[in-house]
C-alpha atoms as a PDB file:
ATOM      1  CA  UNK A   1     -19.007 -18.989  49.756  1.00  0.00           C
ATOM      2  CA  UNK A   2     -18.192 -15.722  47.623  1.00  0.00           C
ATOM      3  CA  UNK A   3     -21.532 -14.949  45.477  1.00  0.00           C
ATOM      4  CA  UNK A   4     -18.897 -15.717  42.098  1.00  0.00           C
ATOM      5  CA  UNK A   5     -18.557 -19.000  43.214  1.00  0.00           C
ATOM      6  CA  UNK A   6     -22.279 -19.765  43.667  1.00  0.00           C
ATOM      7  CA  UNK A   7     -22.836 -18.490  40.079  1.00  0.00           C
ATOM      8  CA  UNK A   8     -20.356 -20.567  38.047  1.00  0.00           C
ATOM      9  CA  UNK A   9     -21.860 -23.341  39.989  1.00  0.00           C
ATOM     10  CA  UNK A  10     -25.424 -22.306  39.420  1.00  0.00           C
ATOM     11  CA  UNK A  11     -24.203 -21.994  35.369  1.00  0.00           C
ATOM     12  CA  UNK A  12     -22.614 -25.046  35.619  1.00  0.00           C
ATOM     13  CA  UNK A  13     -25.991 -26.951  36.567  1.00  0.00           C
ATOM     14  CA  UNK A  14     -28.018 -24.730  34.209  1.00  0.00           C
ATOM     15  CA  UNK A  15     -26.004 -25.818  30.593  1.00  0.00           C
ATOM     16  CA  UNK A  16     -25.691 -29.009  31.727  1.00  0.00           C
ATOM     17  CA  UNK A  17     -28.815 -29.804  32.373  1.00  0.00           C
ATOM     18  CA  UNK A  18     -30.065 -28.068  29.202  1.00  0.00           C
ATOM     19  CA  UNK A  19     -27.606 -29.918  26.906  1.00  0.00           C
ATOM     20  CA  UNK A  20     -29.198 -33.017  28.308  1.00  0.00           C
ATOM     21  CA  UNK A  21     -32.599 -31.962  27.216  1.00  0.00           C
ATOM     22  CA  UNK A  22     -31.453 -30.384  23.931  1.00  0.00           C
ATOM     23  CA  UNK A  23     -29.809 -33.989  23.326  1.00  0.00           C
ATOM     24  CA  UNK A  24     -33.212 -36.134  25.084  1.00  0.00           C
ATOM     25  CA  UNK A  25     -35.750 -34.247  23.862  1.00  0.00           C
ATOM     26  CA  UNK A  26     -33.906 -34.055  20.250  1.00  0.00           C
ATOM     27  CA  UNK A  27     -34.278 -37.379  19.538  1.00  0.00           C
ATOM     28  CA  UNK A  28     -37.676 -37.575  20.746  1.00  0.00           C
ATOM     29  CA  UNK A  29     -38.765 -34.619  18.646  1.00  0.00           C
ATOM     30  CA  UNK A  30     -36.888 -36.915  15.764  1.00  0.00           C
ATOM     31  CA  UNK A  31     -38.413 -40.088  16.061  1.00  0.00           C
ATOM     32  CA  UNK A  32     -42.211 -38.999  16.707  1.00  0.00           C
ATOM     33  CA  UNK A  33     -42.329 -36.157  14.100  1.00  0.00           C
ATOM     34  CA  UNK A  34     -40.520 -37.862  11.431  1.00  0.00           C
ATOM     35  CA  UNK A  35     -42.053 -41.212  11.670  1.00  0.00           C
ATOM     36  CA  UNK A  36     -43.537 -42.189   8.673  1.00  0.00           C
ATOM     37  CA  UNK A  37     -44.245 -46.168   8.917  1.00  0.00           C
ATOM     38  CA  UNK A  38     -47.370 -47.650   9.760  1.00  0.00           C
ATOM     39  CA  UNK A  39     -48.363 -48.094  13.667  1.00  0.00           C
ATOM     40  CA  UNK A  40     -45.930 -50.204  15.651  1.00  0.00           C
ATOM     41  CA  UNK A  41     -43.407 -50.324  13.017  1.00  0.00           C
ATOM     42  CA  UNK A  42     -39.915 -48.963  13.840  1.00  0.00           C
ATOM     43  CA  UNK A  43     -38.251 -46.149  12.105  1.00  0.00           C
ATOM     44  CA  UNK A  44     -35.367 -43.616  12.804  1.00  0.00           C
ATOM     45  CA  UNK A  45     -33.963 -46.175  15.393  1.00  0.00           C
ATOM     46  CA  UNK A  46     -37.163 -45.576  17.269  1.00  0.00           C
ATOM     47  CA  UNK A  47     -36.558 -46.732  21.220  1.00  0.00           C
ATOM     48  CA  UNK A  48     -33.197 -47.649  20.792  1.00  0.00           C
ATOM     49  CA  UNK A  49     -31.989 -44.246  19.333  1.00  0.00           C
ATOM     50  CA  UNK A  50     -33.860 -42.613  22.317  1.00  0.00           C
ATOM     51  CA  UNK A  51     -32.248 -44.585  24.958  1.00  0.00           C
ATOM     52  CA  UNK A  52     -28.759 -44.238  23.441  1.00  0.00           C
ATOM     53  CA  UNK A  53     -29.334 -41.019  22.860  1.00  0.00           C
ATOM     54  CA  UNK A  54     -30.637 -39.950  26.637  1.00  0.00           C
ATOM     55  CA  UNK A  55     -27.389 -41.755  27.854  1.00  0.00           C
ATOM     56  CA  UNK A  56     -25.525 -40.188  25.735  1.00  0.00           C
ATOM     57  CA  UNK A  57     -27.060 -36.422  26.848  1.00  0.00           C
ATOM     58  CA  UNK A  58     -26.557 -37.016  30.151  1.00  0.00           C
ATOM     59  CA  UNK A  59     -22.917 -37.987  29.354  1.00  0.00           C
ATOM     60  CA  UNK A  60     -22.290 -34.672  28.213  1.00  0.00           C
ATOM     61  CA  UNK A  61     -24.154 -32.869  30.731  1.00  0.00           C
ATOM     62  CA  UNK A  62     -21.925 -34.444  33.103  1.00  0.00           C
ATOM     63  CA  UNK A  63     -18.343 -33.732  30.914  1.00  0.00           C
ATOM     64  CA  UNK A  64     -19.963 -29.454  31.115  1.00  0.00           C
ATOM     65  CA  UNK A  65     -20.525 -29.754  34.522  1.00  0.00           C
ATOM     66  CA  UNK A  66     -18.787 -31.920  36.353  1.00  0.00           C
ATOM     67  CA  UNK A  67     -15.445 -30.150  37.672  1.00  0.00           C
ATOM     68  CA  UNK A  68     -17.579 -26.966  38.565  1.00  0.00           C
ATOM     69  CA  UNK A  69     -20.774 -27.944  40.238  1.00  0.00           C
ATOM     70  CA  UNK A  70     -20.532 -31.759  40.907  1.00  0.00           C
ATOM     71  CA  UNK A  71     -22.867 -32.104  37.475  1.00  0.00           C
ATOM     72  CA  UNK A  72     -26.287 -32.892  39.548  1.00  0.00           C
ATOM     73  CA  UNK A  73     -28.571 -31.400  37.108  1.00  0.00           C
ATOM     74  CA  UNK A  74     -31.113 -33.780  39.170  1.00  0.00           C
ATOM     75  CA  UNK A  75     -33.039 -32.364  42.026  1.00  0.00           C
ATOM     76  CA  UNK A  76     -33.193 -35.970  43.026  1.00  0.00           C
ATOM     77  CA  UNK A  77     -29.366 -35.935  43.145  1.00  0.00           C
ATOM     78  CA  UNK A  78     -29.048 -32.731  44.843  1.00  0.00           C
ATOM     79  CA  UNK A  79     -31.432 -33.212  47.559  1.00  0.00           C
ATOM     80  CA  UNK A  80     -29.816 -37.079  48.319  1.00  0.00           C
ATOM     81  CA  UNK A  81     -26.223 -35.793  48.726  1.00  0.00           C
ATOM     82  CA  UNK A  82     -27.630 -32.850  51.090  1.00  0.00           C
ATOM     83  CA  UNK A  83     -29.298 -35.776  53.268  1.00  0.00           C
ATOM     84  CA  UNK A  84     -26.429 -38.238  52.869  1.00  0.00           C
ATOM     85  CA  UNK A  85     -22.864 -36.350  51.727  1.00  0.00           C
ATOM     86  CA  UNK A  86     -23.063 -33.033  53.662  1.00  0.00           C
ATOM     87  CA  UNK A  87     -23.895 -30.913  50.406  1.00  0.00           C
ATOM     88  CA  UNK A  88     -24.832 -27.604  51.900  1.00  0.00           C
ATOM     89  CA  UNK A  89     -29.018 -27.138  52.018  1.00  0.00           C
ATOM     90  CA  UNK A  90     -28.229 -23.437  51.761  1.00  0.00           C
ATOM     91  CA  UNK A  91     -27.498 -24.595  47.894  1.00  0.00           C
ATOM     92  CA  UNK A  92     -30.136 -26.998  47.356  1.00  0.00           C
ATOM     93  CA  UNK A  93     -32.705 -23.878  46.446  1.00  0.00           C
ATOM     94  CA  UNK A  94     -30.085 -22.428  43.417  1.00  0.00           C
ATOM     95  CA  UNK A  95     -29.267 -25.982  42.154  1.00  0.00           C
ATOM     96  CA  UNK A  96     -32.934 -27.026  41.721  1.00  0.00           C
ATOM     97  CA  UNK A  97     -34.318 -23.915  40.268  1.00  0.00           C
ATOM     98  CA  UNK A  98     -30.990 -23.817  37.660  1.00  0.00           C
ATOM     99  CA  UNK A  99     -32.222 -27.319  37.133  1.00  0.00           C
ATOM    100  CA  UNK A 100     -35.478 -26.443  36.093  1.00  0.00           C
ATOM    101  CA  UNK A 101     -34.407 -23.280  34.033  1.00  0.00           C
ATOM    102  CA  UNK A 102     -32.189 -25.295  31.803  1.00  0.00           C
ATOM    103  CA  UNK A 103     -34.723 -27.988  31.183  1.00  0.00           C
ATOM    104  CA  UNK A 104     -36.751 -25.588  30.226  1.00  0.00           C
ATOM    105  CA  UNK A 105     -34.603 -23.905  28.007  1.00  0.00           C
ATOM    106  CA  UNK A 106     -33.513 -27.017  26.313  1.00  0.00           C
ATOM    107  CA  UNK A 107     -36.699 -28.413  25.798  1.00  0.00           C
ATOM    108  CA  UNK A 108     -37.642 -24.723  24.189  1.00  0.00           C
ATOM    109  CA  UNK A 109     -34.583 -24.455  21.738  1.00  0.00           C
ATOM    110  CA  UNK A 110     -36.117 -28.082  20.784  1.00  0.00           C
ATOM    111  CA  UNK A 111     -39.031 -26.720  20.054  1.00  0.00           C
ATOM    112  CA  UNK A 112     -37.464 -23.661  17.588  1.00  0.00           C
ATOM    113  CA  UNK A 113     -35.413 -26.125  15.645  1.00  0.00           C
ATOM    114  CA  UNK A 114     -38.503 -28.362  15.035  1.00  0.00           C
ATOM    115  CA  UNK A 115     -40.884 -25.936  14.922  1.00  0.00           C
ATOM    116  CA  UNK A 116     -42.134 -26.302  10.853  1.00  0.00           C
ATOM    117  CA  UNK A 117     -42.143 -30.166  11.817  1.00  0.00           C
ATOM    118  CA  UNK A 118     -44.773 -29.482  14.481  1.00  0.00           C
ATOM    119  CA  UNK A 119     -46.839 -27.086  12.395  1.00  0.00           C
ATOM    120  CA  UNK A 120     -46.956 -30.426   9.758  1.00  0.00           C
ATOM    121  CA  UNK A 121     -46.890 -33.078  12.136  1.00  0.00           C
ATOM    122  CA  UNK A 122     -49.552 -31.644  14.817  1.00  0.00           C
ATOM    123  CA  UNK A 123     -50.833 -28.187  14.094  1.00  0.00           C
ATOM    124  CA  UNK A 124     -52.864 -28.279  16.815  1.00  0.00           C
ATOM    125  CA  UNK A 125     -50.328 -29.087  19.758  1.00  0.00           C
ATOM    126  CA  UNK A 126     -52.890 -31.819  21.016  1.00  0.00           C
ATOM    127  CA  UNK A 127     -50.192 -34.939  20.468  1.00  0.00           C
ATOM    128  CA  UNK A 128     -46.660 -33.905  20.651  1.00  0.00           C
ATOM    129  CA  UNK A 129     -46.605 -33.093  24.602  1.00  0.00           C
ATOM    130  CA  UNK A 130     -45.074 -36.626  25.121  1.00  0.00           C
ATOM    131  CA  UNK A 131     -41.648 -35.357  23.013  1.00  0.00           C
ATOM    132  CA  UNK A 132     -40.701 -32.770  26.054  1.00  0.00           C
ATOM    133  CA  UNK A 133     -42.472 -34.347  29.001  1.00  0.00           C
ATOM    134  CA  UNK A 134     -43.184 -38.358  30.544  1.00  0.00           C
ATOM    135  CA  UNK A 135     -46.643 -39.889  30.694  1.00  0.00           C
ATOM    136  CA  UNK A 136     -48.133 -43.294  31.940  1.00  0.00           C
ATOM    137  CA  UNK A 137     -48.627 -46.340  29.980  1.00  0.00           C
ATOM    138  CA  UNK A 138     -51.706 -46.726  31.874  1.00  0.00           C
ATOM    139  CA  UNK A 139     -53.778 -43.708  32.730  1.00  0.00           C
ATOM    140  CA  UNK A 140     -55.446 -45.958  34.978  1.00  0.00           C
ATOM    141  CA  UNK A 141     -52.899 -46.889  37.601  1.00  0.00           C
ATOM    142  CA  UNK A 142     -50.403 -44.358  38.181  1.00  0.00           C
ATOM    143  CA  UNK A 143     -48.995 -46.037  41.464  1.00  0.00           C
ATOM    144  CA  UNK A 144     -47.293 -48.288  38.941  1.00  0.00           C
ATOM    145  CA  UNK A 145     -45.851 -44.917  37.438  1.00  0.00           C
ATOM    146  CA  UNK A 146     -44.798 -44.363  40.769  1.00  0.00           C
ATOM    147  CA  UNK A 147     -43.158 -46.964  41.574  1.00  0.00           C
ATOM    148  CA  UNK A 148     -41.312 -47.276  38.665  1.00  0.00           C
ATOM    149  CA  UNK A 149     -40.080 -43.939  38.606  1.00  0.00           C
ATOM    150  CA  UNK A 150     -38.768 -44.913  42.495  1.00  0.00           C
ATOM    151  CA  UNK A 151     -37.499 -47.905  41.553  1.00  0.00           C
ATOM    152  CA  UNK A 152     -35.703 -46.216  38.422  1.00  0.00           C
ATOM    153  CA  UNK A 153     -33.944 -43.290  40.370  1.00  0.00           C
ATOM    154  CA  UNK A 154     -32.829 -45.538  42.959  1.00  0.00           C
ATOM    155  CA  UNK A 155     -31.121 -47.577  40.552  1.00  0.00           C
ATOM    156  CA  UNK A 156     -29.928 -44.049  39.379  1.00  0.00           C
ATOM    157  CA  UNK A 157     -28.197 -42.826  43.106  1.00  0.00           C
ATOM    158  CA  UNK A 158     -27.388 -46.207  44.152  1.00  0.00           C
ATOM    159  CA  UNK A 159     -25.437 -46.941  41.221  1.00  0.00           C
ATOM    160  CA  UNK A 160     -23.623 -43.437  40.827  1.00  0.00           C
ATOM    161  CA  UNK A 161     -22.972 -43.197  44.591  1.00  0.00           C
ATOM    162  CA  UNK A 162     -20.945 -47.009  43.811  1.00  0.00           C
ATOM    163  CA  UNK A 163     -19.453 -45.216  41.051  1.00  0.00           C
ATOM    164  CA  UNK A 164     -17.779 -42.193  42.894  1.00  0.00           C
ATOM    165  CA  UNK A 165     -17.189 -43.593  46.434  1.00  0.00           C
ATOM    166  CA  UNK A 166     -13.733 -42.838  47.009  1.00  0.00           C
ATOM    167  CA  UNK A 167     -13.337 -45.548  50.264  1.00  0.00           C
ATOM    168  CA  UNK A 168     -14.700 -48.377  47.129  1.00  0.00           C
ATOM    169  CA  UNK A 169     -13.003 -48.527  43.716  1.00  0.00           C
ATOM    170  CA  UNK A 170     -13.444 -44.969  41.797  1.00  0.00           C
ATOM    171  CA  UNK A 171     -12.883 -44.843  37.885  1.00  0.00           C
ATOM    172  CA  UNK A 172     -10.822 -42.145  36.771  1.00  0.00           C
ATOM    173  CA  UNK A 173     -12.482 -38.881  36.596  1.00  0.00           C
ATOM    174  CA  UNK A 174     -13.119 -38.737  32.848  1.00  0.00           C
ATOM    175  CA  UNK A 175     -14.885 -41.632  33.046  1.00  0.00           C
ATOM    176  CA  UNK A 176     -17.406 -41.427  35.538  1.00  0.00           C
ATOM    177  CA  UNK A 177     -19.628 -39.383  33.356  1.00  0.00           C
ATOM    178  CA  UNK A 178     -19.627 -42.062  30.692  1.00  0.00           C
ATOM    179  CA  UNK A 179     -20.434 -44.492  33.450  1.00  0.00           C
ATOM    180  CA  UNK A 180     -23.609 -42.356  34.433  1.00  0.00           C
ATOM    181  CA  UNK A 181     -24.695 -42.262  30.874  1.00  0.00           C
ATOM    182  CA  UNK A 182     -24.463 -46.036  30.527  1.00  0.00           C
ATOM    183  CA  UNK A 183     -26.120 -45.958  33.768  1.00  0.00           C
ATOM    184  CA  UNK A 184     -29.026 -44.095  32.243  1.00  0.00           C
ATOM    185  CA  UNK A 185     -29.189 -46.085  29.011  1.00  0.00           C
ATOM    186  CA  UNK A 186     -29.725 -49.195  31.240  1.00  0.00           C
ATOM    187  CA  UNK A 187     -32.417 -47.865  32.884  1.00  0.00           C
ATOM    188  CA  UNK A 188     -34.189 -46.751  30.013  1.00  0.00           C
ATOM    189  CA  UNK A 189     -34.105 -50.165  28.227  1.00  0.00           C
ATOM    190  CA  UNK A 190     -35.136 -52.104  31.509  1.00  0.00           C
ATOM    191  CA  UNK A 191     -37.696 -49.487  32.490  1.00  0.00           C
ATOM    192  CA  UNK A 192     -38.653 -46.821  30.096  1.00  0.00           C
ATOM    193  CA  UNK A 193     -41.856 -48.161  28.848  1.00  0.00           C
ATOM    194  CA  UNK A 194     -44.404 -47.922  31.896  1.00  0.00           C
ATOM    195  CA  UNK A 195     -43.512 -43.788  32.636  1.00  0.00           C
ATOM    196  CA  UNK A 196     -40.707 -42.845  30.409  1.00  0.00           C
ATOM    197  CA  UNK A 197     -38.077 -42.582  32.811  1.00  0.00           C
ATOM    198  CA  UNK A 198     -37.596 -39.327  34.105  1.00  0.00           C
ATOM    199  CA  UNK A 199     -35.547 -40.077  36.986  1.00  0.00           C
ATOM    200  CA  UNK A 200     -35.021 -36.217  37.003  1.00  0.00           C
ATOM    201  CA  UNK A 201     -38.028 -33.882  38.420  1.00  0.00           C
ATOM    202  CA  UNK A 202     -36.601 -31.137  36.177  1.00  0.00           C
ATOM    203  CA  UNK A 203     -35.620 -33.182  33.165  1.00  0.00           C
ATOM    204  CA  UNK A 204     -40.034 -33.492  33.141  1.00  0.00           C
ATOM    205  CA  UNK A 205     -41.680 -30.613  34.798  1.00  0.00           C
ATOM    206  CA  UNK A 206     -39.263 -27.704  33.423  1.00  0.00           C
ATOM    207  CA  UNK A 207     -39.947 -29.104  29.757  1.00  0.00           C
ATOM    208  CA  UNK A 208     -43.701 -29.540  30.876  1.00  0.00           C
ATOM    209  CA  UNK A 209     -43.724 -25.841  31.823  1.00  0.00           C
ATOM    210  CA  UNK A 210     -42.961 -25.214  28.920  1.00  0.00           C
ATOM    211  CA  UNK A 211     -45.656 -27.000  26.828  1.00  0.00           C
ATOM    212  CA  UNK A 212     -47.970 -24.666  28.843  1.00  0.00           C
ATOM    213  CA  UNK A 213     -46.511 -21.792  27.812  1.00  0.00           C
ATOM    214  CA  UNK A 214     -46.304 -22.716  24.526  1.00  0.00           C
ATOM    215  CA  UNK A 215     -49.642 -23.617  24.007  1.00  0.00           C
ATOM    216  CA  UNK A 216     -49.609 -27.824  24.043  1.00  0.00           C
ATOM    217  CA  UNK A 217     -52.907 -29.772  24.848  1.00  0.00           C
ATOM    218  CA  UNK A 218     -52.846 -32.629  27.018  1.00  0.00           C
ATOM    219  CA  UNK A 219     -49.486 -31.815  28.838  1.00  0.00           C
ATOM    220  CA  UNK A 220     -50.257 -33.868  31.908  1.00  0.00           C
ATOM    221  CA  UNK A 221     -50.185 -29.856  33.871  1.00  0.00           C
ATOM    222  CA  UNK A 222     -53.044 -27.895  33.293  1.00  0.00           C
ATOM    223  CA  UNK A 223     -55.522 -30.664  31.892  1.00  0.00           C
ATOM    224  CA  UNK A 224     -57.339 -33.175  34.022  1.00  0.00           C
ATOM    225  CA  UNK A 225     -55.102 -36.319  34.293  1.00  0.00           C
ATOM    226  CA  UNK A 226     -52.704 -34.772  36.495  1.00  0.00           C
ATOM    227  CA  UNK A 227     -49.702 -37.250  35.942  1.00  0.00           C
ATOM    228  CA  UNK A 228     -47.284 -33.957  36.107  1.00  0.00           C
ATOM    229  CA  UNK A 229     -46.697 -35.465  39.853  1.00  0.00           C
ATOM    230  CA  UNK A 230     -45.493 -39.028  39.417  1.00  0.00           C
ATOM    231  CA  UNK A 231     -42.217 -37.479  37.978  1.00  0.00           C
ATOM    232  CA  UNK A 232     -41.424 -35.516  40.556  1.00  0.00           C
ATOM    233  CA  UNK A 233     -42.574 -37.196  43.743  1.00  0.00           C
ATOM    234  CA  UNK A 234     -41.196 -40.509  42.405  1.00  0.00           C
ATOM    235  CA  UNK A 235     -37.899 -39.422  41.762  1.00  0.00           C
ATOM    236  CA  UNK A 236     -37.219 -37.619  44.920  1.00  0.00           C
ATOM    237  CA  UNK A 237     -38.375 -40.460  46.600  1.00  0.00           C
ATOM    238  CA  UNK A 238     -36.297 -43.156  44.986  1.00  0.00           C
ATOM    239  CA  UNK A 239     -32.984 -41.068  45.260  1.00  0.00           C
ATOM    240  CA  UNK A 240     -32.983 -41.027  49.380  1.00  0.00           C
ATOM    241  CA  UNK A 241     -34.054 -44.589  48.817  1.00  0.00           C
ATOM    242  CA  UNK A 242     -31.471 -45.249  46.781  1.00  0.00           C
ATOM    243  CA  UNK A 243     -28.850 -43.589  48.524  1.00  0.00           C
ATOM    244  CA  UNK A 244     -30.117 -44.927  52.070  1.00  0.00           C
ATOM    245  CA  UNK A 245     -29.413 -48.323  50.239  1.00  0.00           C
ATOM    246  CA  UNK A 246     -26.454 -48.100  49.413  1.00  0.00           C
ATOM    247  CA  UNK A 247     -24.885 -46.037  52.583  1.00  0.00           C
ATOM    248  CA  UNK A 248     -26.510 -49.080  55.035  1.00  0.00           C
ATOM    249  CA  UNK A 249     -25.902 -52.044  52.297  1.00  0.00           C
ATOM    250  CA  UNK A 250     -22.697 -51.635  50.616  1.00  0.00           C
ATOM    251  CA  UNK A 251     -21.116 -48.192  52.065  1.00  0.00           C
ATOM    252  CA  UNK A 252     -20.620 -49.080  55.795  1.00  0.00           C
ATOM    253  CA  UNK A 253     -18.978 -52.434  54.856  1.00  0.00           C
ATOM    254  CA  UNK A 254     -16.483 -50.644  52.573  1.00  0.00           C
ATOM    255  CA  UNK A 255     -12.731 -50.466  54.340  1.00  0.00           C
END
């Protein structure tokens, strides 16, 4: 593949995946930093603006970078179609690491636009890691962490290998990506709460790099819970699962 190629498909991954955290993180950064009700009360649209609002990021991550890189912008994606649709592993390496770049740069132009909000809301950096990266519901028992976040990206490949299997029932091309947005909005309403929802290695740890450098306590990285792994290992786990699932349950009955 001429190097040219390789880089407009590299780009392609990169933007996309850092308009999805510019988008995800966004409303995050919103909600938490501008809440002003008492505990447990509900304001700026609170989980359901940050479900819609992840959907609709990944939507238009998709739209950027669909026609020139196959719009991963999932390590979990990329490494399930190298095991199950032939995408080249000599790739896999560039994808990933474009992956993680862009998360990190979206979750860092984030931070810039917000940044007098976090000097009010939590001068200190010791509460605000959660707006950029995922952590557990309970501290205590990250295997249920872990399996949710397998359980959640197989949902995630299983469903958007259904949606573009051309021997099934493909929807038109410019609607695919709204498909995987809904796709993501589901998931985060039926299981967001126990570990955030990642369902993307680089959607958390390239935004959790980032809290390190930026100076964040308690980012899940360099303290001592460790939870920086469930979103990673999780993930990549539940996509081949996912995948396998649907190749050996639906795919191989398909005409």
């Amino acid at each position: 593949m001429p190097p040219s190629r390789l880089l407009a498909e590299v780009a392609a991954e990169f933007f996309g995946t850092m308009i999805i955290l510019l988008f995800g993180a966004g409303v995050v950064a919103s909600v938490v930093l501008f809440s002003t009700g008492s505990p447990g009360e509900v304001v700026n649209g609170g989980v359901t603006n940050i479900n819609l609002a992840w959907g609709l990021a990944v939507m238009l991550g998709v739209f950027v970078s669909a026609k020139i890189s196959g719009a991963h912008l999932n390590p979990a994606v990329t490494l399930a179609l190298a095991v199950f649709r032939g995408f080249p592993w000599s790739k896999l390496f560039p994808y990933v690491l474009a992956q993680l770049a862009g998360a990190f740069a979206g979750a860092a132009l984030v931070f810039l636009n917000y940044r007098e909000a976090f000097q009010k809301f939590d001068p200190g950096l010791e509460k605000t890691a959660g707006i950029f990266a995922t952590f557990p519901a309970f501290p205590a028992a990250p295997m249920a962490g872990l399996f949710d976040q397998i359980l959640g990206t197989a949902l995630l490949l299983f469903l958007i290998l259904a949606i573009n299997d051309e021997k099934g029932a493909p929807p038109p091309a410019y609607l695919a990506p709204v498909l995987v947005g809904l796709i993501v909005v589901a998931i985060g309403m039926s299981f967001g709460a126990l570990h955030g929802y990642a369902i993307n290695p680089a959607r958390d740890l390239g935004p959790r790099l980032f809290t390190v450098l930026a100076g964040f306590r308690n980012n899940g990285l360099t303290d001592s819970t460790g939870v920086f792994w469930v979103p990673i290992v999780g993930p990549l786990l539940g996509g081949l699962l996912g995948a396998a699932a649907y190749d050996f349950g639906i795919r191989r009955f398909l005409p």
